[in-house]
Protein backbone atom coordinates (compact mmCIF):
# COMPACT_ATOMS: atom_id res chain seq x y z
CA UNK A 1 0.00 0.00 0.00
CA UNK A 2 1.62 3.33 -1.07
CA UNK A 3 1.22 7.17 -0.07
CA UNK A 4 -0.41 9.96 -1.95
CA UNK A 5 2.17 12.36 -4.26
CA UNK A 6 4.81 12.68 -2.31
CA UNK A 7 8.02 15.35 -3.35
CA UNK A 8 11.22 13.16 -3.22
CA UNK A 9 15.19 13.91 -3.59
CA UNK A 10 17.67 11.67 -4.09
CA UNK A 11 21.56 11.91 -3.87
CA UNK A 12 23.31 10.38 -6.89
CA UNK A 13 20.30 9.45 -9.16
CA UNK A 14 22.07 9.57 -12.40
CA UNK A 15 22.89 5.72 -12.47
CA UNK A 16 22.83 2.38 -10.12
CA UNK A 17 20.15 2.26 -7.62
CA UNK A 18 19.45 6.23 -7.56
CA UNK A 19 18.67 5.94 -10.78
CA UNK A 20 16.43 2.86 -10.22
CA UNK A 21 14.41 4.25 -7.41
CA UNK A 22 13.80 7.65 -9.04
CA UNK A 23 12.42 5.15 -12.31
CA UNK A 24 10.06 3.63 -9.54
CA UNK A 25 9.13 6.11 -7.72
CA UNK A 26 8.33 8.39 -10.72
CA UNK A 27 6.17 5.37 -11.81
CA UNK A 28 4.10 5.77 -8.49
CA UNK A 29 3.75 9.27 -9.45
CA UNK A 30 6.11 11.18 -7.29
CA UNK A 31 7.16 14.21 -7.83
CA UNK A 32 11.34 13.85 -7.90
CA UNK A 33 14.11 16.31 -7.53
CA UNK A 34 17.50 14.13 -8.79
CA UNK A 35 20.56 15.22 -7.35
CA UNK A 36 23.80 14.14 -9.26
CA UNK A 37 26.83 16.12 -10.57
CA UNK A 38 26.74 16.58 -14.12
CA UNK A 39 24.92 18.76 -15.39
CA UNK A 40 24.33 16.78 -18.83
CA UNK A 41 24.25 13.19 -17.26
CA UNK A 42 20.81 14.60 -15.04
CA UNK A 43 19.46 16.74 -18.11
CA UNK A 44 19.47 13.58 -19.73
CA UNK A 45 18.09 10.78 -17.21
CA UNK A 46 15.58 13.67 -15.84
CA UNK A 47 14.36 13.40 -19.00
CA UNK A 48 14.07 9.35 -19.60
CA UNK A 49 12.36 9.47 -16.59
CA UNK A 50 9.86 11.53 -17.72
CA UNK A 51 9.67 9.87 -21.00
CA UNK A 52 9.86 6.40 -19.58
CA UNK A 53 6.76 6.75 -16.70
CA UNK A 54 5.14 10.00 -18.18
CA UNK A 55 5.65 11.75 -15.41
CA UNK A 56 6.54 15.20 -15.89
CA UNK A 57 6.57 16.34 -12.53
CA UNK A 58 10.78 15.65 -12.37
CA UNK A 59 13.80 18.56 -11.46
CA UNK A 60 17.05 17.77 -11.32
CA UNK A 61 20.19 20.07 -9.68
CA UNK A 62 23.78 19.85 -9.75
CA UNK A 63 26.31 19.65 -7.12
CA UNK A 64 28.98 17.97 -6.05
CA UNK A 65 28.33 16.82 -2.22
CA UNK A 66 32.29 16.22 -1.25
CA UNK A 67 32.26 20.01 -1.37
CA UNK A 68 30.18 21.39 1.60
CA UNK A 69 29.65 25.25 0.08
CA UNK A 70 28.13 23.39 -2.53
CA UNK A 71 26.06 21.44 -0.51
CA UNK A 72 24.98 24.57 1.37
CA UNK A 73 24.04 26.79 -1.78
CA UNK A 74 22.41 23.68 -3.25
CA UNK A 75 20.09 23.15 0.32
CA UNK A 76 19.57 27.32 -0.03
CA UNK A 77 17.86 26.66 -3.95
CA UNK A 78 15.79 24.25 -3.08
CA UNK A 79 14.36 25.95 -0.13
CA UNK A 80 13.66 28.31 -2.44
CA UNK A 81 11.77 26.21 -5.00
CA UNK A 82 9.79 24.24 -2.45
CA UNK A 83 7.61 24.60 0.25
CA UNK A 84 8.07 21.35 1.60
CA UNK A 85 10.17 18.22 1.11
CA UNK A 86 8.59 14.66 1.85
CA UNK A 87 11.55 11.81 1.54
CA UNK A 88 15.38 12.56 1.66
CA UNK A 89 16.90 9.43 0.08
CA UNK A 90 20.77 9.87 0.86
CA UNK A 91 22.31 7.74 -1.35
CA UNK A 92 24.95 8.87 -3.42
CA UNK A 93 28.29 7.52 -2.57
CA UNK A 94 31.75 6.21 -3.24
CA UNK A 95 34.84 4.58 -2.43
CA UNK A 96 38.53 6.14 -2.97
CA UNK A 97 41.37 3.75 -2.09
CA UNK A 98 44.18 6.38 -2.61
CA UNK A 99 44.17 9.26 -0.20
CA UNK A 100 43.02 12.32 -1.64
CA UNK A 101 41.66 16.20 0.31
CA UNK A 102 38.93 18.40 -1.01
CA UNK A 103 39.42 21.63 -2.01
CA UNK A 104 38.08 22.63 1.37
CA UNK A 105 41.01 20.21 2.81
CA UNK A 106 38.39 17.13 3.65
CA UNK A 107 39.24 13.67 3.03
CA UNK A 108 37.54 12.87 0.09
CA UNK A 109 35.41 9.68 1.53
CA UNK A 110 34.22 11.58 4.58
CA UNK A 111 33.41 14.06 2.77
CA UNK A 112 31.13 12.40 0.04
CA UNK A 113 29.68 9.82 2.28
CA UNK A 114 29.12 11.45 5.28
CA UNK A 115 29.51 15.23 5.75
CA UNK A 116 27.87 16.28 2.18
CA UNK A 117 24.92 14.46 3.53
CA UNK A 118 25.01 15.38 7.20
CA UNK A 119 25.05 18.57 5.77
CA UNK A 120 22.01 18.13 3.28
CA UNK A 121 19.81 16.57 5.60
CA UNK A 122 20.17 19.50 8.30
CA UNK A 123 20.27 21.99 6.03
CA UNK A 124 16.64 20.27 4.73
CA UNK A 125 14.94 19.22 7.75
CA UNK A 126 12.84 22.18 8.42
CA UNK A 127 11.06 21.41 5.06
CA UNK A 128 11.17 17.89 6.00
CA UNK A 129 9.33 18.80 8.76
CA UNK A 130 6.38 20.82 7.03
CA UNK A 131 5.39 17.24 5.52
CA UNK A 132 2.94 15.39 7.28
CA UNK A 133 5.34 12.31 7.54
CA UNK A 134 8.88 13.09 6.49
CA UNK A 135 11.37 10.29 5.68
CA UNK A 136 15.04 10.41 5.51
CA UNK A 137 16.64 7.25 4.19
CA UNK A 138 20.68 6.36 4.15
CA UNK A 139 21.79 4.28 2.01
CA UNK A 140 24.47 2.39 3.79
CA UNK A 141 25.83 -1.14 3.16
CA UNK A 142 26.87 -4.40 4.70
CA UNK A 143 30.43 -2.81 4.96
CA UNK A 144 29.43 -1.33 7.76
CA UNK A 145 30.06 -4.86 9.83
CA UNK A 146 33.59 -3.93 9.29
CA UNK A 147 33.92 -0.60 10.75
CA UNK A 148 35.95 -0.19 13.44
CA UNK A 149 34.75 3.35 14.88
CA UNK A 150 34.07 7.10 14.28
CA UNK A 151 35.30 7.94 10.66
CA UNK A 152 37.64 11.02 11.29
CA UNK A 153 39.08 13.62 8.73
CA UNK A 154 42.33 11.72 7.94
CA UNK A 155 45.07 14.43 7.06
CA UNK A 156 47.74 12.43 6.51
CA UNK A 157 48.39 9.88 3.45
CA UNK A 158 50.13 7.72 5.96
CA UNK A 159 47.40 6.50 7.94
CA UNK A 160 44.77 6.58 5.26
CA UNK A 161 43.79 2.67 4.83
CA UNK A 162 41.26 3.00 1.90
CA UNK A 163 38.93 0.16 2.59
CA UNK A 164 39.29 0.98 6.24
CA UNK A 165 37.92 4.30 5.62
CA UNK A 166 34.79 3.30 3.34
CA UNK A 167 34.10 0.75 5.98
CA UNK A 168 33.87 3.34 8.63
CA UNK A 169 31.84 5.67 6.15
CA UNK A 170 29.38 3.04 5.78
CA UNK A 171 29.11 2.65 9.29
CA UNK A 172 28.89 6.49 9.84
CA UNK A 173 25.60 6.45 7.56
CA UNK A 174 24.23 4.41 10.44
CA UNK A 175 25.36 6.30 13.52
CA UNK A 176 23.98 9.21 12.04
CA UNK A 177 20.60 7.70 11.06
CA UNK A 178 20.09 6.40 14.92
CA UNK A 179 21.89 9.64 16.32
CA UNK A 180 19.37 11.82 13.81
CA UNK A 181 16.09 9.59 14.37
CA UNK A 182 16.75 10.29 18.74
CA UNK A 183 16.86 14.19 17.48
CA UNK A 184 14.00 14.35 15.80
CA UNK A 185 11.87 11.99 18.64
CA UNK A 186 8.01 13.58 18.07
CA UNK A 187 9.09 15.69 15.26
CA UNK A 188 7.17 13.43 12.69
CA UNK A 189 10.16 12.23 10.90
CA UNK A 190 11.55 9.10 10.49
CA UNK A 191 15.08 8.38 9.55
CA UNK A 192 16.38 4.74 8.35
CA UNK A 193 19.35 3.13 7.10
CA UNK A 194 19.18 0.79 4.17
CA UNK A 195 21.69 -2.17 2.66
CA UNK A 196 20.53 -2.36 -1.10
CA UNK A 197 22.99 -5.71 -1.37
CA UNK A 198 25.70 -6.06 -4.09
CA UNK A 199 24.52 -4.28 -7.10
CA UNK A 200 25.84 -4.67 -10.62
CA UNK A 201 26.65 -0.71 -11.23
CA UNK A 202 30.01 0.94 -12.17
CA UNK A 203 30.25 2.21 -8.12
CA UNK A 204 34.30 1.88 -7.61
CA UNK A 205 34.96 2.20 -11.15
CA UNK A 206 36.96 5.22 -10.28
CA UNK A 207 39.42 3.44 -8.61
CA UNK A 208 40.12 1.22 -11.81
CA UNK A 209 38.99 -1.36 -14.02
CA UNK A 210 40.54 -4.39 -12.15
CA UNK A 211 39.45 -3.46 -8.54
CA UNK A 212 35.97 -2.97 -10.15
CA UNK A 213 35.76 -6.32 -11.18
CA UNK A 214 36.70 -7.80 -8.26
CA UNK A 215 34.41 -6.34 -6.48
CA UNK A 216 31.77 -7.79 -8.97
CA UNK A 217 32.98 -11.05 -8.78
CA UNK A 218 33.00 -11.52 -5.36
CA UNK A 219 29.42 -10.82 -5.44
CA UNK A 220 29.04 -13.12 -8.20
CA UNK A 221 30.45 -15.74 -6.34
CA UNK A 222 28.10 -15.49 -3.62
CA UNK A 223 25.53 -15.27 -5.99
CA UNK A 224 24.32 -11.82 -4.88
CA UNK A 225 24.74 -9.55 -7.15
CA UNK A 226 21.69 -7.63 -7.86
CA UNK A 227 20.39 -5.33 -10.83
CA UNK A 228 20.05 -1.99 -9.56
CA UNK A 229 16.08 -2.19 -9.98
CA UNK A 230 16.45 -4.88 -7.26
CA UNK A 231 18.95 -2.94 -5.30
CA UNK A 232 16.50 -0.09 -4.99
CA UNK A 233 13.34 -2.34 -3.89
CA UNK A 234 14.27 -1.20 -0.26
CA UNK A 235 14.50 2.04 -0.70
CA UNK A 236 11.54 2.62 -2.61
CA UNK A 237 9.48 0.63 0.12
CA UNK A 238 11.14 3.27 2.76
CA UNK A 239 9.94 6.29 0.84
CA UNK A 240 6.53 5.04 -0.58
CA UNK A 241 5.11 2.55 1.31
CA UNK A 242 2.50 2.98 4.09
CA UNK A 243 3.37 -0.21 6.09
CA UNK A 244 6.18 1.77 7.51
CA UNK A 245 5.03 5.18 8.54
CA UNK A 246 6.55 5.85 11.86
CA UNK A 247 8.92 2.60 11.45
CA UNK A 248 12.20 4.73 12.55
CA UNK A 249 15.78 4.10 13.59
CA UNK A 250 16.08 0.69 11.79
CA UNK A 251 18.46 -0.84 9.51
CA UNK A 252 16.83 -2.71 6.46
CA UNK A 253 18.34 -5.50 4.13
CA UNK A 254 15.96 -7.20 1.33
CA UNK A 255 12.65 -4.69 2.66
CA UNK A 256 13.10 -6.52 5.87
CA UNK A 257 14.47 -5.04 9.44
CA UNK A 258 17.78 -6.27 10.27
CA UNK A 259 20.12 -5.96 13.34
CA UNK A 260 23.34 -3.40 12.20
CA UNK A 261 26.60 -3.74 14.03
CA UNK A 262 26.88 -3.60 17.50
CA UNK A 263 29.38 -0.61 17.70
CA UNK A 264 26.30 1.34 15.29
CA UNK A 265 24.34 0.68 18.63
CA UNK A 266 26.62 2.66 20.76
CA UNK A 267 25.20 5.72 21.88
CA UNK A 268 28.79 7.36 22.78
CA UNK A 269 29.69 6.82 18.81
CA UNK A 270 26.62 8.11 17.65
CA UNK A 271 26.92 11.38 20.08
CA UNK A 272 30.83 11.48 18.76
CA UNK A 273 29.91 11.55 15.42
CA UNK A 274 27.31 14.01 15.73
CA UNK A 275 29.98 16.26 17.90
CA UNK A 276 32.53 16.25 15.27
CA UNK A 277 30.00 17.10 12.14
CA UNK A 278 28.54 19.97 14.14
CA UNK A 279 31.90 21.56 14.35
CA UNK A 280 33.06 20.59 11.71
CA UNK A 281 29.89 22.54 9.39
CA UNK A 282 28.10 24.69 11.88
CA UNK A 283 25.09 22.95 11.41
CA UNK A 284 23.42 21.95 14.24
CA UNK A 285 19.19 21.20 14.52
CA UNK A 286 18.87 22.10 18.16
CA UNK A 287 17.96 25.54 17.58
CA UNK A 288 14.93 24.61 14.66
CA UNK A 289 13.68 22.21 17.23
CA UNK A 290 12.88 24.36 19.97
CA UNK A 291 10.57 26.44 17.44
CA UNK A 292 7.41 24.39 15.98
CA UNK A 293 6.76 24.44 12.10
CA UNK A 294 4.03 24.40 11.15
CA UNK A 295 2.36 21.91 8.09
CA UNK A 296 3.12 24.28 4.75
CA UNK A 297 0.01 24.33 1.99
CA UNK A 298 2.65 26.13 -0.52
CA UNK A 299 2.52 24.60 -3.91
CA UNK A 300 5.39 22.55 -4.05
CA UNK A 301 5.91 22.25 -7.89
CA UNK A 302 8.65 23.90 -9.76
């Protein structure tokens, strides 16, 4: 059982399973703001969407989340083009095995999979709020089973263990998601993490052809490798489906609950990771939260 029209964005929906839940969720008739960064690439799959579901009701912007002035001009244009925002799928993400900074001196896997969207999602969450029932999904993975702690701003090339790194990345999407759901306790909005499996996409491609196959064929072996229409099942559940309104602070595998790690239970590594983004952006939700929105009737279309 789905919602009514409901005004999604989603982080990297040019290709894989962005791409695939913005197909099926335009299908459903949602109205979809695609976030990817190039400008050409989201011209053209904003418009195969449209042309694909006949849905015209589809936007697209273009930023690059690693950079967090970005992020923040990109939050400040689409508060200005919409009244409210129903779902927040965070899902654009990647994996760099060499060490490399930002212009803004970030490491470049902190920054794309965990501060561009801890700054997003704050940035959004008073329009989040005007919605009747606001969901925030991040899309994590079962990587996050091998994260070790907190991921930190790594400086240095010398202690910069790639995989290390994206494992602790993965695992930040959950800390934040539990850390974030606690925040927004009575606010109306729920926030859940999501594995969408192995998926047959070109993700890691940019760290070469032959670690991108191998991470295909260990999937393969396993026999889990999923088309990204199957990868995005989950996440098109999260954001459309009425059997889980106010289902929040859970981690989902195959549209099913599932137990994360235990160190994405721990409260003192969710508050640590919520310390460190805060001063590392500025952003903080306390402040919002001690106001009440209230429920916007603004025409949301643009």
């Amino acid at each position: 059982m789905y919602v009514n029209k409901k005004t999604c964005i989603i982080t990297g929906a040019t290709s894989g399973i962005g791409k695939a839940a913005a197909l099926a969720l335009a299908e459903k008739g949602q109205a979809l703001v695609l976030l990817g960064r190039n400008k050409e690439k989201s011209a053209r799959v904003c418009e195969e969407i449209k042309r694909k579901t006949r849905n015209e009701d589809a936007n697209y912007y273009v930023c690059d989340l690693s950079i967090l002035q970005a992020v923040r001009g990109l939050a400040s244009r689409i508060k200005e083009d919409y009244g409210e925002i129903d779902v927040l799928i965070n899902n654009a993400g990647a994996r760099f095995l060499k060490h490399r900074l930002t212009k803004e001196g970030i490491e470049m896997t902190f920054a794309t999979n965990h501060m561009g969207h801890f700054v997003l999602t704050l940035s959004l969450i008073e329009l989040l709020m005007k919605s009747r029932h606001g969901r925030i999904i991040n899309v994590s993975s079962g990587t996050h089973y091998a994260g070790t702690g907190v991921i930190e701003n790594i400086l240095d090339e010398k202690d910069y263990d790639g995989r290390k790194q994206y494992a602790n990345s993965k695992l930040a999407n959950v800390l934040f998601t539990y850390a974030l759901s606690e925040k927004l306790k009575g606010q109306g909005i729920t926030v859940n993490a999501v594995d969408p499996g192995g998926v047959a996409t070109n993700f890691a491609r940019n760290n070469g052809l032959k670690h991108w196959l191998r991470h295909r064929i260990y999937y393969l072996i396993k026999r889990q490798l999923l088309t990204p229409k199957q990868g995005a099942e989950t996440l098109v559940l999260l954001a459309s489906s009425e059997d889980v309104r106010g289902i929040t602070a859970k981690y989902f595998e195959d549209k099913k609950e599932k137990r994360s790690s235990d160190i994405s239970h721990d409260k003192e590594a969710q508050e640590k990771l919520w310390v460190n983004s805060v001063a590392m952006t500025g952003i903080d939700i306390l402040g919002l939260l001690k106001k009440p929105i209230l429920s916007s009737t603004a025409d949301c279309s643009s």
